[in-house]
Protein backbone atom coordinates (compact mmCIF):
# COMPACT_ATOMS: atom_id res chain seq x y z
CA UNK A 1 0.00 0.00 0.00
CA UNK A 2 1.80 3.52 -0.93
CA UNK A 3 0.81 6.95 1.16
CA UNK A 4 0.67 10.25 0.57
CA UNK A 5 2.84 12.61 2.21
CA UNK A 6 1.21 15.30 3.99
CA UNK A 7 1.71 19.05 3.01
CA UNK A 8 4.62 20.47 4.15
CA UNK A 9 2.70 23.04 5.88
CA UNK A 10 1.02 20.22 8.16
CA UNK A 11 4.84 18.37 8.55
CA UNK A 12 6.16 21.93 10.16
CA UNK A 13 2.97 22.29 12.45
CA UNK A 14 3.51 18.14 13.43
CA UNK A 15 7.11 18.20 14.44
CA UNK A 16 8.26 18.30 17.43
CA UNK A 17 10.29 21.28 18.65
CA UNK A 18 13.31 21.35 21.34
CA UNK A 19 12.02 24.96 23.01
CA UNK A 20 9.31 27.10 21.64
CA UNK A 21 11.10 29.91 22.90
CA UNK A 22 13.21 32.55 21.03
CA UNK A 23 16.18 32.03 21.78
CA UNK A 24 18.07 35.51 22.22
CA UNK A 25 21.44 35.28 22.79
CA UNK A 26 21.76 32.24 20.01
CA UNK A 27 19.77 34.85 17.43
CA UNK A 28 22.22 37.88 18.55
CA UNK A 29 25.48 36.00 17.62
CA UNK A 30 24.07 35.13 13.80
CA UNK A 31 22.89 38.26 13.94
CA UNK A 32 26.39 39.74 14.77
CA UNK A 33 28.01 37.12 11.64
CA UNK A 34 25.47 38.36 9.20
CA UNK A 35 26.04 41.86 9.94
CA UNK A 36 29.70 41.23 9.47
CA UNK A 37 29.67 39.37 6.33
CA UNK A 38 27.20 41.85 4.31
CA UNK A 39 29.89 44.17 5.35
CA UNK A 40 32.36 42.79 3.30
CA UNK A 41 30.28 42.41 0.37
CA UNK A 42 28.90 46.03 0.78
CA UNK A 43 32.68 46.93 1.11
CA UNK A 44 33.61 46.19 -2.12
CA UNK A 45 32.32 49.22 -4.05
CA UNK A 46 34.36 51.31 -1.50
CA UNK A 47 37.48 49.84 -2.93
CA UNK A 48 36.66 49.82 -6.57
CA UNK A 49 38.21 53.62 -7.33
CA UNK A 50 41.69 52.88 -5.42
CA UNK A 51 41.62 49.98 -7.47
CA UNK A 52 41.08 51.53 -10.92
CA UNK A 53 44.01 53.82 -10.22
CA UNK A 54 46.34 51.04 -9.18
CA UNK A 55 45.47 48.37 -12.07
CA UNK A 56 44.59 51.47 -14.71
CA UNK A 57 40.77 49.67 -15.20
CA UNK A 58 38.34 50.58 -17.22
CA UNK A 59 35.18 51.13 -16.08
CA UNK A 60 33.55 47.72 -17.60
CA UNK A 61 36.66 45.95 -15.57
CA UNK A 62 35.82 48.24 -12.64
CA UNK A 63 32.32 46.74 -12.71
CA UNK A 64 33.15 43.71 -13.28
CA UNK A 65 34.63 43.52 -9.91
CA UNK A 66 31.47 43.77 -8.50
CA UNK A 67 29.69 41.59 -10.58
CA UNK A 68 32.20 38.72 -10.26
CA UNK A 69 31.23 38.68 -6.39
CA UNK A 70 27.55 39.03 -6.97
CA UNK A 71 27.51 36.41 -9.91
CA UNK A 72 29.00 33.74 -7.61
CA UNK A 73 27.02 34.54 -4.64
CA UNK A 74 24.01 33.98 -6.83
CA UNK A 75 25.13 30.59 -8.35
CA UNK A 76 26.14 29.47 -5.14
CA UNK A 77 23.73 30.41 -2.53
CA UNK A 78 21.17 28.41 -4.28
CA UNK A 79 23.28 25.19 -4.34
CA UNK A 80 24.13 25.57 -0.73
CA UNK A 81 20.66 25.83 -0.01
CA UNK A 82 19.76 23.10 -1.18
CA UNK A 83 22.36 20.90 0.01
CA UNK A 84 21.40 21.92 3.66
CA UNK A 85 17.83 20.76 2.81
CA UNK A 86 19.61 17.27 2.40
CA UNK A 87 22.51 17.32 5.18
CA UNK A 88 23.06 20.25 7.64
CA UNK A 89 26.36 21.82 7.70
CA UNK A 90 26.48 24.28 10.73
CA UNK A 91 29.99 24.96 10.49
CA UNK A 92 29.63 26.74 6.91
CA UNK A 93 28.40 29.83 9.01
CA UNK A 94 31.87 30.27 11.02
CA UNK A 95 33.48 29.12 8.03
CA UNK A 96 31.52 31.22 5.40
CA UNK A 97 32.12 34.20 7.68
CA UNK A 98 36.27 33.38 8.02
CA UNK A 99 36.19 32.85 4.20
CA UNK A 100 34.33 36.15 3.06
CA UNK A 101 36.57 38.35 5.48
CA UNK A 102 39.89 37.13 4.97
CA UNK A 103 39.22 36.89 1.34
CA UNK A 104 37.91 40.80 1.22
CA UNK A 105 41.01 42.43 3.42
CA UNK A 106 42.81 40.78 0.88
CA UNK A 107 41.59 42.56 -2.07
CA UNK A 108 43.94 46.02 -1.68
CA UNK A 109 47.39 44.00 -1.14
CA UNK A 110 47.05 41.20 -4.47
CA UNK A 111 49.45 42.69 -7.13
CA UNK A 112 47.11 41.96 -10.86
CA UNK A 113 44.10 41.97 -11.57
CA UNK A 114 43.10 38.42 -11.92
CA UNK A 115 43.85 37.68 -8.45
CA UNK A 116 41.64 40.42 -6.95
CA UNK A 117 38.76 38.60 -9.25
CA UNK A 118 39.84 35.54 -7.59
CA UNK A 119 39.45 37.02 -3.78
CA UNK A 120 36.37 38.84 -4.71
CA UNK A 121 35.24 34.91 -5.80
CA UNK A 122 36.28 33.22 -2.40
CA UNK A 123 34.56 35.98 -0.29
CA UNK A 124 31.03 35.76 -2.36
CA UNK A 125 31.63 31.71 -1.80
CA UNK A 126 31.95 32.52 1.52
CA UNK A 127 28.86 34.73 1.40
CA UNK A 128 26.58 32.26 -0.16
CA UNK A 129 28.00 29.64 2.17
CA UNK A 130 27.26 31.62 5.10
CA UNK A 131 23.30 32.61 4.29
CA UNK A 132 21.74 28.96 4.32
CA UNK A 133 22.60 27.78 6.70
CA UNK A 134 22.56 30.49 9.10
CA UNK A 135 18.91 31.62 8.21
CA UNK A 136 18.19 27.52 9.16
CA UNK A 137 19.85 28.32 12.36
CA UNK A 138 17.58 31.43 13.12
CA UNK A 139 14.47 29.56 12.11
CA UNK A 140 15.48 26.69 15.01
CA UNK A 141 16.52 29.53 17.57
CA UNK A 142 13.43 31.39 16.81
CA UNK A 143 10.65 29.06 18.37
CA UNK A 144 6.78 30.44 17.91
CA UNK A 145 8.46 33.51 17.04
CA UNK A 146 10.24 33.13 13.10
CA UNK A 147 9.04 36.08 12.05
CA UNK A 148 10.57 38.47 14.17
CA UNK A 149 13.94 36.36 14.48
CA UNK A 150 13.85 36.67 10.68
CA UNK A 151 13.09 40.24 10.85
CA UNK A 152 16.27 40.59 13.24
CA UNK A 153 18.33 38.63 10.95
CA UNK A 154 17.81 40.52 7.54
CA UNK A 155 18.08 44.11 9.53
CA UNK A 156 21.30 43.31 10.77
CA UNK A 157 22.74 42.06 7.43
CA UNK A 158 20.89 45.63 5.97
CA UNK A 159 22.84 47.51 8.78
CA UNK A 160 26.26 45.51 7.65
CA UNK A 161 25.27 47.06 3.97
CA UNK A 162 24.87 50.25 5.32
CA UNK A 163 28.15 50.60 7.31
CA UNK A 164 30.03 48.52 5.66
CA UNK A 165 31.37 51.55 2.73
CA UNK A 166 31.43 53.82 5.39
CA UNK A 167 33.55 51.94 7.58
CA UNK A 168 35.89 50.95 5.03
CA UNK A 169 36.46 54.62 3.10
CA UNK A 170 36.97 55.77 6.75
CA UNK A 171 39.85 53.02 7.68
CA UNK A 172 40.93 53.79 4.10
CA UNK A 173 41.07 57.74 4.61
CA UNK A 174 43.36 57.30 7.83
CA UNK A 175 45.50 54.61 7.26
CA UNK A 176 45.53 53.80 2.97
CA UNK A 177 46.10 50.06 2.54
CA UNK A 178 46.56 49.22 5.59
CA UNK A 179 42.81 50.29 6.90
CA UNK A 180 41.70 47.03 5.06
CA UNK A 181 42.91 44.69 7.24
CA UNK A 182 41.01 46.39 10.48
CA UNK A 183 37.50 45.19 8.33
CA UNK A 184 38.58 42.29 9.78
CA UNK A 185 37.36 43.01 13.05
CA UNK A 186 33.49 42.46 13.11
CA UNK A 187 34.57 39.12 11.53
CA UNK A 188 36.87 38.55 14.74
CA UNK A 189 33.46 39.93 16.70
CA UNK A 190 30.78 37.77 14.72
CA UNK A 191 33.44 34.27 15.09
CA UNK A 192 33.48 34.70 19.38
CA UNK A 193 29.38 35.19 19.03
CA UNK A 194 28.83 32.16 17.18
CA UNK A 195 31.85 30.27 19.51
CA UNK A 196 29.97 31.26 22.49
CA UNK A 197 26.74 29.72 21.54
CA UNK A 198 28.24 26.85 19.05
CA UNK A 199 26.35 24.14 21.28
CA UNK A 200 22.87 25.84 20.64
CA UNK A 201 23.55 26.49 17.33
CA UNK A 202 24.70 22.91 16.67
CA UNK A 203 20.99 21.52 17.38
CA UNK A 204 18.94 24.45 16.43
CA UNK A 205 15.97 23.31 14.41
CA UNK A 206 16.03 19.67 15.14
CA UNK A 207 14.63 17.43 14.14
CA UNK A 208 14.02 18.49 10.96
CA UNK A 209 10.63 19.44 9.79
CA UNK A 210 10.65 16.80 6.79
CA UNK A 211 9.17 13.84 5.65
CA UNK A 212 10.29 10.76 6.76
CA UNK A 213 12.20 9.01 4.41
CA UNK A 214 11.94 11.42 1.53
CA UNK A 215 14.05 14.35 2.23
CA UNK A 216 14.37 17.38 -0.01
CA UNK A 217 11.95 16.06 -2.48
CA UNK A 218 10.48 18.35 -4.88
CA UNK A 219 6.96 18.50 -6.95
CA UNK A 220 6.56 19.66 -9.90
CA UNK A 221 5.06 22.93 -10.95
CA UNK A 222 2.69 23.76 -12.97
CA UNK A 223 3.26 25.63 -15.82
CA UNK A 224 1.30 28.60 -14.76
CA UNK A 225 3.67 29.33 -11.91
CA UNK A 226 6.68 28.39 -13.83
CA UNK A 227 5.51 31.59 -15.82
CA UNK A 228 4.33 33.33 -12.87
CA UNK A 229 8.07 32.98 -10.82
CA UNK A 230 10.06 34.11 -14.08
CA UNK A 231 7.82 36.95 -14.09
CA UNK A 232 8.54 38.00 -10.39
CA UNK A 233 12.20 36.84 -10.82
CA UNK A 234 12.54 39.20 -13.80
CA UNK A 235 10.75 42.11 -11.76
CA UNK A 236 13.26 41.62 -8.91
CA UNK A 237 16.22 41.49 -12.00
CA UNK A 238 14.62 45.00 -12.94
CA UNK A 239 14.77 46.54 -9.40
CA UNK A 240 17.80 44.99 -8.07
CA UNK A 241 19.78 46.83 -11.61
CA UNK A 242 18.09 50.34 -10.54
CA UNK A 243 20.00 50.05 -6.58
CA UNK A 244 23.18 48.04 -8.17
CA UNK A 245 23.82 50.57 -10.16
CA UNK A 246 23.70 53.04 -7.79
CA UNK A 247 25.92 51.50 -5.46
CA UNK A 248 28.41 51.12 -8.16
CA UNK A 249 28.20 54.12 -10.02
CA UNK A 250 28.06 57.24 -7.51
CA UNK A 251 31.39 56.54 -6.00
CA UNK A 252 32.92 55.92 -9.70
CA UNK A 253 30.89 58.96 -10.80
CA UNK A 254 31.64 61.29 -8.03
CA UNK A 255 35.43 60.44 -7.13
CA UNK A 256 36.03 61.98 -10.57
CA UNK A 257 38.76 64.88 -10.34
CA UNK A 258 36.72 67.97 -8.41
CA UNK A 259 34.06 65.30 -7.38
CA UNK A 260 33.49 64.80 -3.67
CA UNK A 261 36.08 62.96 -1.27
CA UNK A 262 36.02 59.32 -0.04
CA UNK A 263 34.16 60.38 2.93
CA UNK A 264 31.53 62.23 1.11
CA UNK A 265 31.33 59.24 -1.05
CA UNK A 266 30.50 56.82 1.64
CA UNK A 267 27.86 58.66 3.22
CA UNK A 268 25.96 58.94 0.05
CA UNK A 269 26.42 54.82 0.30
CA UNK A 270 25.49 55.07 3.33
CA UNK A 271 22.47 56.89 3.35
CA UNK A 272 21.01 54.50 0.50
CA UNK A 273 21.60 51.44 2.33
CA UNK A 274 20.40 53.03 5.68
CA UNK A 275 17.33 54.36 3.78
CA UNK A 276 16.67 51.33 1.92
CA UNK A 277 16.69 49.18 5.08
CA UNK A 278 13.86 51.93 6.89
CA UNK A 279 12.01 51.16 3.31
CA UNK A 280 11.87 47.44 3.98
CA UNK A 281 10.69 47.31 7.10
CA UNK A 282 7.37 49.49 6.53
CA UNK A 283 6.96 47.95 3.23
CA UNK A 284 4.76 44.99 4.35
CA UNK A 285 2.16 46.66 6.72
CA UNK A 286 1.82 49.70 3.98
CA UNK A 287 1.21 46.36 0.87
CA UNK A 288 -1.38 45.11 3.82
CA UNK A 289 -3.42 48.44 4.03
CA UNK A 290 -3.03 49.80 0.81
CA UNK A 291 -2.58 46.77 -1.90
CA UNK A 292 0.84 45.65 -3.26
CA UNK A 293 0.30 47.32 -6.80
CA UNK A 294 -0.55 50.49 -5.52
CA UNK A 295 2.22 50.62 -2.91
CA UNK A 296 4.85 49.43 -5.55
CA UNK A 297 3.73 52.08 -7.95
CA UNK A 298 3.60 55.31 -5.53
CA UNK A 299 7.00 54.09 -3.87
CA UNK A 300 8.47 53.96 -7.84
CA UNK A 301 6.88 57.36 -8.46
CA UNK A 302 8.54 58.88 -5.73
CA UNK A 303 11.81 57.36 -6.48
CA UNK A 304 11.75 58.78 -9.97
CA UNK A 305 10.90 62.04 -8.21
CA UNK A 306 13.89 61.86 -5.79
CA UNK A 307 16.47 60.75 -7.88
CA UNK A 308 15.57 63.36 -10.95
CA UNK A 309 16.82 66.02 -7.64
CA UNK A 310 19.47 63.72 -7.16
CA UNK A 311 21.08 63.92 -9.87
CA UNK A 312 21.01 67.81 -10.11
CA UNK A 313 21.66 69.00 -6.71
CA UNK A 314 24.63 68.84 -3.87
CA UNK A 315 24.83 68.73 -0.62
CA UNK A 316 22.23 68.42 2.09
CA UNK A 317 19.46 68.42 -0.66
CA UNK A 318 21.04 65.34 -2.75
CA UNK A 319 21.71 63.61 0.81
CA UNK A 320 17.89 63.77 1.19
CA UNK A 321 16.99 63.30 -1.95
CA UNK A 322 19.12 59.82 -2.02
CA UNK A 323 17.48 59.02 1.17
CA UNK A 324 13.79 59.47 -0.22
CA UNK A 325 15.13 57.03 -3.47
CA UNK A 326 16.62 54.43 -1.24
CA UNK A 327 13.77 54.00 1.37
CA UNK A 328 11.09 53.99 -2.09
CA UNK A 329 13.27 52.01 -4.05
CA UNK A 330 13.65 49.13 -1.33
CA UNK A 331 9.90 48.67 -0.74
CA UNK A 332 9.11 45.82 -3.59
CA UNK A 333 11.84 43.29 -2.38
CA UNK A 334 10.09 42.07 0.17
CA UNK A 335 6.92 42.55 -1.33
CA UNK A 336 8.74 39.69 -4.40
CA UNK A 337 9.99 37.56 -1.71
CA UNK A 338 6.65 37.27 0.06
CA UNK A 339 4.95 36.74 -3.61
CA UNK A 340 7.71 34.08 -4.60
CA UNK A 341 6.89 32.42 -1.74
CA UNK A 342 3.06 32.27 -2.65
CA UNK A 343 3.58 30.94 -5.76
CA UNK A 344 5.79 28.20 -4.33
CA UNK A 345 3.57 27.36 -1.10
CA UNK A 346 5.04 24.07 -0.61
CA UNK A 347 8.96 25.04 -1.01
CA UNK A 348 9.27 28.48 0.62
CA UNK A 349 13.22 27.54 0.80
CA UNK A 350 13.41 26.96 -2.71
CA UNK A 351 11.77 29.97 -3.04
CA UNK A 352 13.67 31.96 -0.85
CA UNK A 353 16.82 30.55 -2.71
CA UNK A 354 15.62 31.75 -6.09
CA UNK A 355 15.10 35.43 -4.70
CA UNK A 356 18.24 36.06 -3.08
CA UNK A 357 19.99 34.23 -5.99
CA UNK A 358 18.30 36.69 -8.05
CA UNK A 359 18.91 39.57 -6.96
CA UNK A 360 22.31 39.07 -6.67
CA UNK A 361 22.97 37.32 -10.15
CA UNK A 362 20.76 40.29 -11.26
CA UNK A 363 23.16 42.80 -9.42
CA UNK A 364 26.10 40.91 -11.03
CA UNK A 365 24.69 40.98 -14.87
CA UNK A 366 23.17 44.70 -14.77
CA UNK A 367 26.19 45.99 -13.51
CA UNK A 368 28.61 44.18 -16.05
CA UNK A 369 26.17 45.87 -18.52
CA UNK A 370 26.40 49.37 -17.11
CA UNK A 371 29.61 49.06 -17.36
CA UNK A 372 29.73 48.26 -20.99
CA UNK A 373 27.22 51.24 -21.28
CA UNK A 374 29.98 53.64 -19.38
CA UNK A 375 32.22 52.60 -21.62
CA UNK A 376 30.30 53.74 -24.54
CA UNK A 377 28.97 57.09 -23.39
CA UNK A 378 30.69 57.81 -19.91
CA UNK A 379 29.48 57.69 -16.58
CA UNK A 380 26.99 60.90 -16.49
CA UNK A 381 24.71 59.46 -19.07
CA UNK A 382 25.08 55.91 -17.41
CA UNK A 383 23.92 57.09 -14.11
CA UNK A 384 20.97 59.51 -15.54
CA UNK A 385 19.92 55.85 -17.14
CA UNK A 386 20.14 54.47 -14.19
CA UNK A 387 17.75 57.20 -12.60
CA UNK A 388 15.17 56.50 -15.09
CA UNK A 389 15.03 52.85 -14.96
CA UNK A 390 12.48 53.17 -11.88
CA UNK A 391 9.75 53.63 -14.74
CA UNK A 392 10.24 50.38 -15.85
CA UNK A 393 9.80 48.46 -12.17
CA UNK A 394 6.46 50.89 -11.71
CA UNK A 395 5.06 49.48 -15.11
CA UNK A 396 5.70 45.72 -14.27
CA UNK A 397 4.33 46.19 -10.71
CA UNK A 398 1.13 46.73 -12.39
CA UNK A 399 0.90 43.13 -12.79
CA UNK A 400 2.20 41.32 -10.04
CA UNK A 401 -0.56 39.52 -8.24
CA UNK A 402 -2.77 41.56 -5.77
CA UNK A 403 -2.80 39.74 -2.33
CA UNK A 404 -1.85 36.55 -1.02
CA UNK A 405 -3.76 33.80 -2.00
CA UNK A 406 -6.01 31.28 0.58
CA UNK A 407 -4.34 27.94 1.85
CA UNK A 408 -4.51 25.06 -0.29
CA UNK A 409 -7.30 22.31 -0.09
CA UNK A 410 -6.45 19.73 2.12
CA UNK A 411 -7.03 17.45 -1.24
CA UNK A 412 -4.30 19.07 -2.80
C-alpha cells in the first residue's frame, strides 16, 4: 500500500520542537556574523576607485569587480541551499564568515588583476556559504516567534550594507592600505558570538521538519507558476539593476577629479543602504493596508521624483533626496519575496533561494552591462539611465498579483 505525504505546511505544524522559545542570545550572535559578512560584500564598491588607479581599469573591468562577487554569490547560494535541505552543515556559518573576510582584506594587497577577481570569488563563496545555513539556524533559535527572528536577521545584514562603505572609506582615509585589514574586526566579533553559543547552534531546528524518508523532495510545478516565478524573478532582476547601479556608479561617478572625497562618497552609500533598510521594514504593513500594486507604484513614483533632484543637486538636498530614493526604491523586495513564496507554497526555501539568488545574479549581470554602457557614453549618461530605470519596475508592478492567496485544499 503507498501513502501520501502530507503538506509540508502540516509536517512543520507536526514536528516536534526542542524549546518554543526565542532564543536571544543564540539569534544575537548570527545576527552579529550576518552583519559582518554583508559588510564585506557592501565593502567592495568602497574599494573599486583605489583599485582603478592602481590596475589602470576601465570602467567595464571596474564593474566587473562587483559583478564577479555578486555572480558567484548567486550561483552558489542556491546550491548551498539546497544541500542543507539534504545534510546540515552548521559549520559553513563560522566558516563562510572566516572565508568572506579574509578573502575581502585581501583585495587592496594582491598585485594583478586576476587575483583580486579571484578574492572577490572566495569571499562571495563565503557569502553564499554563510546565508543557508545560518537563516536555518535562526528559524530553530526562533521558536513560535520566526518572524521576528527573521526580521532581526535581515536588519542586521541591511545595517552591515549600510556601514560597511562607510567603515571601510573611513579606515581607508586614515591609514591607505593598511585600513583594510582592520574590516577584519566584526569578523573577529561575529566568530566569538557564534563560539559562544556553538552548542545551541549545533541543534537548532532539530529534528528536521521533513518527511520521513523522503528528504528534499520536490513536486513539480505547474506551468502557470513556472511563468508566474520568471515573471517576479525578472521584476526583482529589474529593481535589483536600478539600486546596483547606484551602489556602483556614484562613487565611480563622483570620485572623478573635483568630485566629492572618499568620505563624502560613503555617506551617500550610506544613506542609500540606511534608507533602503527603513524602506523594507514598513513595506509589508503599507502592501497590507493599501494593496501591493498600488504601494509598488507610488513608492516607484517617488523614487523617480527623488532621484531626478538627485542627480542635479549637492549637498544636504542630494543627501535627502538619495534618502527618499533608497527608502522607495527598497519597498518591492520584500513585497517579491513574500509573492515568490506564494507561488511556491510548498517550497518556501526553494523559493527563498531563487530570490536572493536573483537579486544578486541580477546585481552581477546589470552591472557588467552598465559598465559596458559607461564605456560607450561615460558615466553621467550611465547614471541619468540608471535614474530613469524606476519607470520600468512601476510598469511591471502593475501586474504582479494583488494579495496573497487562501491555503490550499487539504485534497491538494
Amino acid at each position: 500500500m503507498t501513502t501520501t505525504a502530507p503538506p509540508y505546511s502540516e509536517i512543520e505544524t507536526a514536528a516536534p520542537a526542542l524549546d518554543r522559545r526565542l532564543d536571544r542570545a543564540s539569534l544575537g550572535a548570527v545576527m552579529l556574523g550576518h552583519m559582518a559578512v554583508d559588510m564585506q560584500t557592501s565593502s567592495l564598491a568602497v574599494l573599486l576607485p583605489p583599485l582603478l588607479a592602481a590596475f589602470r581599469l576601465s570602467y567595464a573591468s571596474a564593474a566587473g569587480i562587483i559583478s564577479a562577487n555578486n555572480l558567484i554569490i548567486a550561483v552558489a547560494q542556491p546550491l548551498f541551499g539546497l544541500a542543507g535541505d539534504f545534510r546540515r552543515a552548521r559549520w559553513l556559518v563560522p566558516a563562510g564568515l572566516i572565508l568572506a573576510g579574509l578573502a575581502m582584506a585581501a583585495v587592496l594587497y594582491l598585485p594583478a588583476y586576476g587575483l583580486v577577481l579571484a578574492a572577490v570569488i572566495l569571499s562571495g563563496l563565503g557569502s553564499a556559504a554563510f546565508h543557508p545555513e545560518a537563516l536555518s539556524i535562526v528559524r530553530g533559535v526562533s521558536g513560535d516567534r520566526t518572524a521576528t527572528g527573521s526580521s532581526f536577521f535581515f536588519f542586521a545584514g541591511n545595517l552591515g550594507f549600510a556601514f560597511g562603505p562607510l567603515a571601510a572609506a573611513l579606515l581607508l582615509e586614515r591609514w591607505g592600505r593598511g585600513g583594510a585589514a582592520w574590516m577584519l574586526l566584526p569578523v573577529l566579533v561575529g566568530i566569538v558570538a557564534l563560539w559562544s553559543r556553538r552548542g545551541p547552534l549545533r541543534t537548532a531546528g532539530e529534528p528536521a521538519a521533513r518527511p520521513a524518508g523522503r528528504p528534499g523532495q520536490l513536486q513539480r510545478p505547474s506551468r502557470r507558476t513556472v511563468l508566474a516565478v520568471g515573471y517576479l524573478l525578472l521584476f526583482i532582476a529589474v529593481r535589483l539593476t536600478v539600486t546596483g547601479g547606484l551602489q556602483t556608479f556614484i562613487p565611480l561617478y563622483f570620485s572623478q577629479p573635483g568630485g566629492l572625497d572618499k568620505a563624502a562618497v560613503a555617506r551617500l552609500l550610506t544613506t542609500l543602504s540606511i534608507a533602503g533598510t527603513l524602506g523594507t521594514l514598513f513595506s509589508g504593513p503599507l502592501a497590507e493596508r493599501l494593496g501591493r500594486r498600488r504601494v509598488i507604484a507610488v513608492s516607484m513614483a517617488l523614487a523617480l521624483g527623488a532621484l531626478a533632484v538627485f542627480i542635479r543637486s549637492a549637498g544636504l538636498v542630494q543627501v535627502a533626496a538619495l534618502a527618499v530614493a533608497g527608502a522607495t526604491l527598497s519597498v518591492p523586495w520584500t513585497l517579491s519575496v513574500i509573492m515568490v513564496q506564494d507561488a511556491l507554497p510548498e517550497h518556501v526555501g526553494l523559493a527563498s533561494g531563487l530570490t536572493l539568488g536573483t537579486a544578486y545574479g541580477a546585481m552581477g549581470l546589470g552591472v557588467a552591462g552598465l559598465g559596458q554602457l559607461a564605456d560607450w557614453v561615460g558615466l553621467g549618461p550611465t547614471l541619468s539611465l540608471i535614474t530613469l530605470l524606476p519607470a520600468a519596475v512601476l510598469l511591471m508592478g502593475l501586474f504582479v498579483p494583488e494579495r496573497r492567496p487562501g491555503p490550499r485544499p487539504a485534497s491538494a
